[in-house]
PDB file of N, CA and C in Angstrom:
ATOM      1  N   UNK A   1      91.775 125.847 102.205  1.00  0.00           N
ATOM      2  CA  UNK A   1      92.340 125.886 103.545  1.00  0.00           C
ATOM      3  C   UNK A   1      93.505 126.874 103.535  1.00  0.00           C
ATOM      4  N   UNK A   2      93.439 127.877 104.502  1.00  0.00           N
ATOM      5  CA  UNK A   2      94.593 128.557 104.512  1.00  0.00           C
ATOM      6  C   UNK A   2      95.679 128.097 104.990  1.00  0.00           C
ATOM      7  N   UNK A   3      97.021 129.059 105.096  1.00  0.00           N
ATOM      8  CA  UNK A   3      98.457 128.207 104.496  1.00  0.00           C
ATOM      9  C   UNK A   3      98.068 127.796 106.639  1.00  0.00           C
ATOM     10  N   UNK A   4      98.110 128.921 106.871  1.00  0.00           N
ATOM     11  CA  UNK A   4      98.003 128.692 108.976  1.00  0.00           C
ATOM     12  C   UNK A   4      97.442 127.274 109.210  1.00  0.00           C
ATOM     13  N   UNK A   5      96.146 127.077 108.746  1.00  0.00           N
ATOM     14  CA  UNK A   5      95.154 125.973 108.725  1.00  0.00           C
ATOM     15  C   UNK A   5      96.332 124.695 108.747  1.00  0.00           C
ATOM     16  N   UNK A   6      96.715 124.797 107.117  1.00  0.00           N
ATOM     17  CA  UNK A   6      97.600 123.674 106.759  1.00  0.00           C
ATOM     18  C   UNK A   6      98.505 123.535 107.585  1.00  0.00           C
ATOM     19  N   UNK A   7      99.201 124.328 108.229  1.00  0.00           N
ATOM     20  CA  UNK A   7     100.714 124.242 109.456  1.00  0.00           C
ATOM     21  C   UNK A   7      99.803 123.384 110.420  1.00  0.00           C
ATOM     22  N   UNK A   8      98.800 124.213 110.931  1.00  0.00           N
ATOM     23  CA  UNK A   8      98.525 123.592 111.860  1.00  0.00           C
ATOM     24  C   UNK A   8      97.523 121.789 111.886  1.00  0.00           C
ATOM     25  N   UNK A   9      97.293 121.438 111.094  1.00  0.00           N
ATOM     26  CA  UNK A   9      97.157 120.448 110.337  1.00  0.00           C
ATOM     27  C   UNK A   9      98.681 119.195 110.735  1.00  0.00           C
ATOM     28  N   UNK A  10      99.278 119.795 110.997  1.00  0.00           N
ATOM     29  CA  UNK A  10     100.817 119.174 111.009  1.00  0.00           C
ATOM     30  C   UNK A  10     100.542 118.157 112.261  1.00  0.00           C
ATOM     31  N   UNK A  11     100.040 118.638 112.972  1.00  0.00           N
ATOM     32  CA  UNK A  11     100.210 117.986 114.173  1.00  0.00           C
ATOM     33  C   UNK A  11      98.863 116.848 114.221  1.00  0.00           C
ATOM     34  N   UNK A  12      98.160 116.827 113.072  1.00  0.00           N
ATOM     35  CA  UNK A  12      97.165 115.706 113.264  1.00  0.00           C
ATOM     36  C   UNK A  12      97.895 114.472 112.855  1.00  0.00           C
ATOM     37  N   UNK A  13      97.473 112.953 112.807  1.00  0.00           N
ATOM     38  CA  UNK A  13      97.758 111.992 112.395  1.00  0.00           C
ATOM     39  C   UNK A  13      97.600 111.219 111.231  1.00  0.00           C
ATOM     40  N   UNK A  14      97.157 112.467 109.887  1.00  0.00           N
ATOM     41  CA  UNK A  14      97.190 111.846 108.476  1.00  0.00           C
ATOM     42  C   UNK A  14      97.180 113.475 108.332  1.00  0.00           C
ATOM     43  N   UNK A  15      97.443 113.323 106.487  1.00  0.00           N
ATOM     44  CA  UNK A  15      97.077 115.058 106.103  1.00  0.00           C
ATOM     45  C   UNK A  15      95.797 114.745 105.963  1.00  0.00           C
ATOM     46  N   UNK A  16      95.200 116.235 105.630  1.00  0.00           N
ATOM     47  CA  UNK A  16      94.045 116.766 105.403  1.00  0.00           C
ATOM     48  C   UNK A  16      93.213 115.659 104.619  1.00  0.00           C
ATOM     49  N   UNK A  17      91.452 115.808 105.069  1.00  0.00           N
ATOM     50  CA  UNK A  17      90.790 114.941 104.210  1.00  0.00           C
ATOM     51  C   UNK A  17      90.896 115.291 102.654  1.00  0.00           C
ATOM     52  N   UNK A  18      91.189 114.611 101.842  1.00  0.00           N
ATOM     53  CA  UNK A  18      91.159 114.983 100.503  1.00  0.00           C
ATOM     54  C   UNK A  18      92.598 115.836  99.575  1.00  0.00           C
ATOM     55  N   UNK A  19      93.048 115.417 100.290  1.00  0.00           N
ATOM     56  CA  UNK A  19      94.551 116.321 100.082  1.00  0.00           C
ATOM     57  C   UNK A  19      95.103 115.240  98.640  1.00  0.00           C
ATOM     58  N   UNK A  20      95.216 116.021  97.526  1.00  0.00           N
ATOM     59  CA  UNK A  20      95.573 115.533  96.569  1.00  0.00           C
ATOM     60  C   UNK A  20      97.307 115.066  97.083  1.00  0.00           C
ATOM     61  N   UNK A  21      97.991 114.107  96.421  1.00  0.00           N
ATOM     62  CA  UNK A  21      99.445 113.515  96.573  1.00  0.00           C
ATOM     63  C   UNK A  21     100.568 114.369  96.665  1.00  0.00           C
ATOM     64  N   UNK A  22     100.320 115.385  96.107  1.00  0.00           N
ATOM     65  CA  UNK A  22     101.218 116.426  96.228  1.00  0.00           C
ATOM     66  C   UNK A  22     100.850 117.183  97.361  1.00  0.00           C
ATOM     67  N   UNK A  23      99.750 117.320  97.919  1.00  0.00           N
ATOM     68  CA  UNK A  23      99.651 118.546  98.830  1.00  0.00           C
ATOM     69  C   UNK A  23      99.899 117.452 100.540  1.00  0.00           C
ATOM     70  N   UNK A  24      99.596 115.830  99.746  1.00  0.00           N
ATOM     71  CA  UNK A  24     100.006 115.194 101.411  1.00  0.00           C
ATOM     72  C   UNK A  24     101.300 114.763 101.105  1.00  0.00           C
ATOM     73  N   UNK A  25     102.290 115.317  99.930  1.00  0.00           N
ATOM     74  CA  UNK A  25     103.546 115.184 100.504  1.00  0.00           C
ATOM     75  C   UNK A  25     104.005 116.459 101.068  1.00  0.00           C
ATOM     76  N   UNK A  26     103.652 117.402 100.761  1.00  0.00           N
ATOM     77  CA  UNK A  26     104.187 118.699 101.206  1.00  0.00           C
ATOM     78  C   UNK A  26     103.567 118.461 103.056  1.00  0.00           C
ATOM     79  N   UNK A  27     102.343 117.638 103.195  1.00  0.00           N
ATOM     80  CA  UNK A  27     102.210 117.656 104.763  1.00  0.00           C
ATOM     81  C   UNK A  27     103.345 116.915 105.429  1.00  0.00           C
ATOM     82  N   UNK A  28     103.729 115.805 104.632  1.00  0.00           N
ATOM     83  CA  UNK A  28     104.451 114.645 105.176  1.00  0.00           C
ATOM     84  C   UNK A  28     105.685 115.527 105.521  1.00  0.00           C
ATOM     85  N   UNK A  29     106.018 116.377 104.465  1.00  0.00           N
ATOM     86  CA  UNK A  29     107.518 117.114 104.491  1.00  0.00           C
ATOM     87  C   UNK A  29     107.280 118.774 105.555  1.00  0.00           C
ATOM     88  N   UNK A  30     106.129 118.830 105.764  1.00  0.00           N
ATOM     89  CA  UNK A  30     106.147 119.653 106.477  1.00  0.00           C
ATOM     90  C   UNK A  30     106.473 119.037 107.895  1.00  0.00           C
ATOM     91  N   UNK A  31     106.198 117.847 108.311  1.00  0.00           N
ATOM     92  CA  UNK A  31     106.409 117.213 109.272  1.00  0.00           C
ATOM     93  C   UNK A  31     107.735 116.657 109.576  1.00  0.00           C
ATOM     94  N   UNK A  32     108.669 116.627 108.704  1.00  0.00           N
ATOM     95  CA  UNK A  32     109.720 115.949 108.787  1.00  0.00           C
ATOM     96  C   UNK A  32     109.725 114.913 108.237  1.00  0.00           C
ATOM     97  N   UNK A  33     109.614 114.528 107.391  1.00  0.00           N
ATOM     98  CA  UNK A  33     109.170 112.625 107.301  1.00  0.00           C
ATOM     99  C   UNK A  33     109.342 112.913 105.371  1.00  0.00           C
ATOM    100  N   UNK A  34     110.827 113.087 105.328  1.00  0.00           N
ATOM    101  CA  UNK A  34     111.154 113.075 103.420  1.00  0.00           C
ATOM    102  C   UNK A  34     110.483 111.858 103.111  1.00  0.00           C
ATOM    103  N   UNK A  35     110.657 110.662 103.330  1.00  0.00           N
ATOM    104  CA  UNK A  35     110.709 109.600 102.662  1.00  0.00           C
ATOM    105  C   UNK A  35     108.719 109.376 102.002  1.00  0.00           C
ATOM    106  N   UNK A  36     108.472 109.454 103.226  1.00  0.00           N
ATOM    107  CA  UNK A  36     106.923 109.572 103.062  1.00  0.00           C
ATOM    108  C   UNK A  36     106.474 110.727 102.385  1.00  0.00           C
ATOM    109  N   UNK A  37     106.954 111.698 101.771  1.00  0.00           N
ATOM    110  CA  UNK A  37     106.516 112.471 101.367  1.00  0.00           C
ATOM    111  C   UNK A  37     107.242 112.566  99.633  1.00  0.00           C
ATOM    112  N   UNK A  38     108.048 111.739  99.641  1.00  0.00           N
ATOM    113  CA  UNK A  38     108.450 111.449  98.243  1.00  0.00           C
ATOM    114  C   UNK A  38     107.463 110.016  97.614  1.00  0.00           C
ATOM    115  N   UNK A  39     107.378 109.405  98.663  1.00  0.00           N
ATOM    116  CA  UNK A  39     106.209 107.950  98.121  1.00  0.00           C
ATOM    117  C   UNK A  39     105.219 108.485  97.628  1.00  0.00           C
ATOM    118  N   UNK A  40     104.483 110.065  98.356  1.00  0.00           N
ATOM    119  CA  UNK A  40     103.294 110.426  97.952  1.00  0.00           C
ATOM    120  C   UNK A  40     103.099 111.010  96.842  1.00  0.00           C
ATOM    121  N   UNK A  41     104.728 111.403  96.206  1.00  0.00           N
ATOM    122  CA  UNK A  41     104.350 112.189  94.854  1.00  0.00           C
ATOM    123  C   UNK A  41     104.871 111.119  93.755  1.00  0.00           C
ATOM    124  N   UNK A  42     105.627 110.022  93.805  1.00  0.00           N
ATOM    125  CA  UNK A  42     106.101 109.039  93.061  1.00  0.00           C
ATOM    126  C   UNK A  42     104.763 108.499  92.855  1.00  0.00           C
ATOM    127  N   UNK A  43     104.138 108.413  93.168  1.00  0.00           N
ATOM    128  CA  UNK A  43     102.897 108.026  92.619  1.00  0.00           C
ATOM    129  C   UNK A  43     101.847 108.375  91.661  1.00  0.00           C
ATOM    130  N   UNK A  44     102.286 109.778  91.558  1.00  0.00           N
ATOM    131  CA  UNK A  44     101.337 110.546  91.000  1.00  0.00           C
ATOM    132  C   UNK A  44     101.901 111.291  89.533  1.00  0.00           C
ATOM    133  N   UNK A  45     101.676 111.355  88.068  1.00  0.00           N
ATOM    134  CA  UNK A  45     102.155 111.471  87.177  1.00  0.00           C
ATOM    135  C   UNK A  45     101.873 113.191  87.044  1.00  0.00           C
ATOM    136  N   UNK A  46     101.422 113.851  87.615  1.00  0.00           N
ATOM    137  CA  UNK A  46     100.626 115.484  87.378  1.00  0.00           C
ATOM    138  C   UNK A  46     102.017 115.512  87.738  1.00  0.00           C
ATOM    139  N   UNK A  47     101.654 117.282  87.110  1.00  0.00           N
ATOM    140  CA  UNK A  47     102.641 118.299  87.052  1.00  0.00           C
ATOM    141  C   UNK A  47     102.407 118.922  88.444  1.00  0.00           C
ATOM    142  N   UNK A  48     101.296 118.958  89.296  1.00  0.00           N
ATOM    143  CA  UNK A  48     101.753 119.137  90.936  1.00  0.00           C
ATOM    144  C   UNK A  48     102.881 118.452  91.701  1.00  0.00           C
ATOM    145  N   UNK A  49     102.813 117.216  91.145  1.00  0.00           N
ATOM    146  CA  UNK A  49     103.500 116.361  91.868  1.00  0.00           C
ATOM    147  C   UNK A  49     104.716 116.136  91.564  1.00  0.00           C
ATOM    148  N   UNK A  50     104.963 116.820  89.939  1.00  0.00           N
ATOM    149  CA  UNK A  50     106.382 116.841  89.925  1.00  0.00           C
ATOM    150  C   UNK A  50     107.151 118.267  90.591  1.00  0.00           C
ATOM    151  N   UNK A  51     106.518 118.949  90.518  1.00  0.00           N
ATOM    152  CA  UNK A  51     106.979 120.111  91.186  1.00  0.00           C
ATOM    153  C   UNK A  51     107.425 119.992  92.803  1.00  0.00           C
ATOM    154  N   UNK A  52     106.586 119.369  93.647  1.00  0.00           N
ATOM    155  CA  UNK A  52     107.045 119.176  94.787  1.00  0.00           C
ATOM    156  C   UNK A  52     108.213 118.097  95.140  1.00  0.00           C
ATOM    157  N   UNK A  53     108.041 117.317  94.097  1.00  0.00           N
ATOM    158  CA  UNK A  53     109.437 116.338  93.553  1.00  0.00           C
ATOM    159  C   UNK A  53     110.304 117.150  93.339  1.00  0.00           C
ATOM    160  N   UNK A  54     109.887 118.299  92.681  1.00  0.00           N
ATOM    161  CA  UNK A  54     111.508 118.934  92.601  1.00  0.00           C
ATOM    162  C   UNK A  54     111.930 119.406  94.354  1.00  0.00           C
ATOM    163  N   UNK A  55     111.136 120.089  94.695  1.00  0.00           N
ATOM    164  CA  UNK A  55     110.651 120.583  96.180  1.00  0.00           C
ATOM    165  C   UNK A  55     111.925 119.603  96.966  1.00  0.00           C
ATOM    166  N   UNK A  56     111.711 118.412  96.970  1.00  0.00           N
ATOM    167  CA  UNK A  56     111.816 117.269  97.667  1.00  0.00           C
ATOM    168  C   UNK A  56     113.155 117.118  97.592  1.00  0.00           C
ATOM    169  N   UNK A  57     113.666 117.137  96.446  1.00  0.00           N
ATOM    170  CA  UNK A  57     115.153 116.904  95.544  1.00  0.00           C
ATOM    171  C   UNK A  57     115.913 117.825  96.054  1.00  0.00           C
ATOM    172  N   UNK A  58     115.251 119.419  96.522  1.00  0.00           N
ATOM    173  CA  UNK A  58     116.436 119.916  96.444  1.00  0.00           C
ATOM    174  C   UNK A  58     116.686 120.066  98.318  1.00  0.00           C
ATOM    175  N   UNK A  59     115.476 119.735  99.107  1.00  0.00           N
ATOM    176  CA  UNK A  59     115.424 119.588 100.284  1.00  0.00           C
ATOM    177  C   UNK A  59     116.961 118.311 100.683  1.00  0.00           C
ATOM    178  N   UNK A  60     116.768 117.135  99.745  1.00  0.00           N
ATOM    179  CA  UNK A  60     117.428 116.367  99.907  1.00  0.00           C
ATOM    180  C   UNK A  60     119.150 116.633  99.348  1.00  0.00           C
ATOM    181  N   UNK A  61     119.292 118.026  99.218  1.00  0.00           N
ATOM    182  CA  UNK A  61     120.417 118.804  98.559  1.00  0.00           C
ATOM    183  C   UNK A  61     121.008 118.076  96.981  1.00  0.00           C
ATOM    184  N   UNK A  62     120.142 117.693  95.973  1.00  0.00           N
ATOM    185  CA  UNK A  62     120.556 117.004  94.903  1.00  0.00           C
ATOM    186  C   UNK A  62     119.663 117.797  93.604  1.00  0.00           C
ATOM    187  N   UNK A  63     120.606 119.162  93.711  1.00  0.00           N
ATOM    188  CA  UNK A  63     119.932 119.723  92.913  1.00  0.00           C
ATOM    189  C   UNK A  63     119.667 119.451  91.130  1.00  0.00           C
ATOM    190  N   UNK A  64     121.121 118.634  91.020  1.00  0.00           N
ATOM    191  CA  UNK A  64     120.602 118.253  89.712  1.00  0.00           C
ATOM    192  C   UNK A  64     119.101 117.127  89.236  1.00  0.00           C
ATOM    193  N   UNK A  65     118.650 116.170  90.423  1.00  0.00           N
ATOM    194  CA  UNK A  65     117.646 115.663  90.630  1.00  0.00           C
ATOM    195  C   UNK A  65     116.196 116.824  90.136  1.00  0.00           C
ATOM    196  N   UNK A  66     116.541 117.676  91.149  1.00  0.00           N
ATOM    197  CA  UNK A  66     115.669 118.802  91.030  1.00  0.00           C
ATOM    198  C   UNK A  66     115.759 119.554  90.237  1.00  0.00           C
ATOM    199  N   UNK A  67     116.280 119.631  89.179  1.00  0.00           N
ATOM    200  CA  UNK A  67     116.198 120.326  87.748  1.00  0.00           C
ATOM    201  C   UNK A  67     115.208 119.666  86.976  1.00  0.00           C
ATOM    202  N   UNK A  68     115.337 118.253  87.043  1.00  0.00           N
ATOM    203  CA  UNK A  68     114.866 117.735  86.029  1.00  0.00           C
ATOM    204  C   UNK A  68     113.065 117.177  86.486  1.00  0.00           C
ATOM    205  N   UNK A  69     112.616 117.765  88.075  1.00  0.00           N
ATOM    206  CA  UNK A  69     111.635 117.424  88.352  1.00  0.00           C
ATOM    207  C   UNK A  69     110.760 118.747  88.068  1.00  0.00           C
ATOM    208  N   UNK A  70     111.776 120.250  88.045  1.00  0.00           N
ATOM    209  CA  UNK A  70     111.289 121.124  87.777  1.00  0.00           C
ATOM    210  C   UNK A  70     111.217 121.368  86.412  1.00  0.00           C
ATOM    211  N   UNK A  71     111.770 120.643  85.690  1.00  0.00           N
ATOM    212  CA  UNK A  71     111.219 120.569  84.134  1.00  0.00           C
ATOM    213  C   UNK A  71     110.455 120.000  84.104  1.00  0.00           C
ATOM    214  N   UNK A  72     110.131 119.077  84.293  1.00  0.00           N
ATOM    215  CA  UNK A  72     108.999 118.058  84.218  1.00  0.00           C
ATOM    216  C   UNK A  72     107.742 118.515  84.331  1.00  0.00           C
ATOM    217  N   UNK A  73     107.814 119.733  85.563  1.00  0.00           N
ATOM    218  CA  UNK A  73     106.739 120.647  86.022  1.00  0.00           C
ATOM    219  C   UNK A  73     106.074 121.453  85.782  1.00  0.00           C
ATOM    220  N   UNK A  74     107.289 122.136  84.502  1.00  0.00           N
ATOM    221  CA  UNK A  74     107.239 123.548  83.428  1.00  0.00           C
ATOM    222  C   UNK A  74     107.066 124.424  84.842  1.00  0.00           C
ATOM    223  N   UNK A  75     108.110 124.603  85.559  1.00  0.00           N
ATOM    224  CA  UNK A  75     108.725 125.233  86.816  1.00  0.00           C
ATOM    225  C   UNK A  75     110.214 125.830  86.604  1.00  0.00           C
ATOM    226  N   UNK A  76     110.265 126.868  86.602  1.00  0.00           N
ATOM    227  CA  UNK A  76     111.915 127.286  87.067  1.00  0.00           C
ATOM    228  C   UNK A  76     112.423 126.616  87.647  1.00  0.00           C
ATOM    229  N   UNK A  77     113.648 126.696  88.047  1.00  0.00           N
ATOM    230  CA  UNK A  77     114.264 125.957  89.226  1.00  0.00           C
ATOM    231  C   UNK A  77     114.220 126.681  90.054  1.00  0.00           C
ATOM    232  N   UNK A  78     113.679 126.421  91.599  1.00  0.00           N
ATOM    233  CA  UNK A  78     113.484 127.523  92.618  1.00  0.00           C
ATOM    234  C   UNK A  78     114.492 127.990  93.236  1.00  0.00           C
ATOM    235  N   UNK A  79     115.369 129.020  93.681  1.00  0.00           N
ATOM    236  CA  UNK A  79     116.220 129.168  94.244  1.00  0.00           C
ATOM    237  C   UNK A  79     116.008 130.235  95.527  1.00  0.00           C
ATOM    238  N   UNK A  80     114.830 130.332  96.018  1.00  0.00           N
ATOM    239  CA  UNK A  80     114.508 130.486  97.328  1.00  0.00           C
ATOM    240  C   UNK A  80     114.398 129.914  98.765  1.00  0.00           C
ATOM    241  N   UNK A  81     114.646 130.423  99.611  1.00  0.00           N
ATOM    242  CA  UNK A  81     114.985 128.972 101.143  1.00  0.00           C
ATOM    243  C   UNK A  81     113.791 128.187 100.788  1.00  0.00           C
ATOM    244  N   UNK A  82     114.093 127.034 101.234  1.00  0.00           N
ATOM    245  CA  UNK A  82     113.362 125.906 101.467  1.00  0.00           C
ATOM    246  C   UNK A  82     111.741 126.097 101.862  1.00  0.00           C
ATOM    247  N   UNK A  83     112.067 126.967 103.127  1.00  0.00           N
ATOM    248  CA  UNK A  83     110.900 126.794 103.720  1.00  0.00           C
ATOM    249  C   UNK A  83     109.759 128.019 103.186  1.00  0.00           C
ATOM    250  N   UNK A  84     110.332 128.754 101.996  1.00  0.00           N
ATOM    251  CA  UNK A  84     109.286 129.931 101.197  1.00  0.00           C
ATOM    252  C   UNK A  84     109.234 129.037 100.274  1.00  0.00           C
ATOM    253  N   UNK A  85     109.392 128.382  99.923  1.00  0.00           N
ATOM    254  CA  UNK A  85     109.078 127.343  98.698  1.00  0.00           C
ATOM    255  C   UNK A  85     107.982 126.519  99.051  1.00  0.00           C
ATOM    256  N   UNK A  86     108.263 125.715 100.201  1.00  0.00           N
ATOM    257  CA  UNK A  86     107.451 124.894 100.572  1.00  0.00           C
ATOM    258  C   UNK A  86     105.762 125.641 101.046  1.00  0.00           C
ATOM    259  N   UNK A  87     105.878 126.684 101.754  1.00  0.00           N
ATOM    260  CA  UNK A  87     104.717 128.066 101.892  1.00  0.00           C
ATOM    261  C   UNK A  87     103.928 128.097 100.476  1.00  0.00           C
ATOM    262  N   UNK A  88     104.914 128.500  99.605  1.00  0.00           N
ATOM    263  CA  UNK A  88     104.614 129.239  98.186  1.00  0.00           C
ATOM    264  C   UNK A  88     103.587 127.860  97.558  1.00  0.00           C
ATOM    265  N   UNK A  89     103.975 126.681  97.455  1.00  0.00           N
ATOM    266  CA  UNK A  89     103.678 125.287  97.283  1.00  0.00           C
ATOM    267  C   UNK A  89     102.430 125.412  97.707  1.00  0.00           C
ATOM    268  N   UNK A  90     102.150 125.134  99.093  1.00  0.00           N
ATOM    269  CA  UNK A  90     101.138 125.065  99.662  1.00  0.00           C
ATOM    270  C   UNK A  90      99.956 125.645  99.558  1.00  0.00           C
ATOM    271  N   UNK A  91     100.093 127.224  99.258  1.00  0.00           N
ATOM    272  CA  UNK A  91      99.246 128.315  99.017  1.00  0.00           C
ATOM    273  C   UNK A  91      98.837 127.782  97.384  1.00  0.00           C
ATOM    274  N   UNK A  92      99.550 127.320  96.191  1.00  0.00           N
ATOM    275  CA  UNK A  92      99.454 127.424  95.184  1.00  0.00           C
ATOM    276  C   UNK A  92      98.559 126.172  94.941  1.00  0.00           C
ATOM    277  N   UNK A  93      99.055 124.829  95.142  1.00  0.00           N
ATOM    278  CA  UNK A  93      98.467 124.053  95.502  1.00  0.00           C
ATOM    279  C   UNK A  93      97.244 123.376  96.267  1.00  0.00           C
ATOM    280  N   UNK A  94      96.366 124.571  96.919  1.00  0.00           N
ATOM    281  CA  UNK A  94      95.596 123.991  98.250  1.00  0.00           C
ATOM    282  C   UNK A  94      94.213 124.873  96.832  1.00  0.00           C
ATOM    283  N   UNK A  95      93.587 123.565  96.557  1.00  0.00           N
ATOM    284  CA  UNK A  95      92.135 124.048  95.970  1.00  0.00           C
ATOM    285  C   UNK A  95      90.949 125.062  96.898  1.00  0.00           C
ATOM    286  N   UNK A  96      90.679 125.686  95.812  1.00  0.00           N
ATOM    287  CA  UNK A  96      89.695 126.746  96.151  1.00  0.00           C
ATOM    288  C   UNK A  96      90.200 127.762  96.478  1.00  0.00           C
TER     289      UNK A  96
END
């Protein structure tokens, strides 16, 4: 699914069919809705999901949180706006 697809995806009432935990927290957080979109990756032990944990951490301005989710990830620490991160995520993340 392209990244457009996924934006526009925003406005339905669940993410995408089949959207692995990481890619329906990045929907949840594309929507506004942190909390729900941190439940969706606390769940999930992959290195997708820690990465958007870091994602999440530093959205929530606690960057030392987000160091240690981007280690977890074998991720740099991102230091690009928010919302090219969250893009970059999406594109990297979305199978096929």
């Amino acid at each position: 699914m392209p990244l457009d697809k996924f934006r526009r995806s925003l406005a339905d009432e669940a993410p995408p069919e089949g959207a692995s935990p990481a890619l329906a927290a990045l929907w949840h957080q594309g929507r506004g809705d942190w909390q729900a979109a941190h439940e969706a990756v606390m769940s999930d032990g992959s290195k997708e999901a820690a990465w958007v944990h870091a994602h999440l951490h530093r959205v929530e301005g606690d960057e030392s949180n987000a160091a240690y989710w981007y280690n977890r990830a074998g991720q740099p620490h991102c230091e690009e706006p928010l919302d090219s991160e969250w893009a970059d995520l999406v594109i990297t993340l979305m199978p096929g």
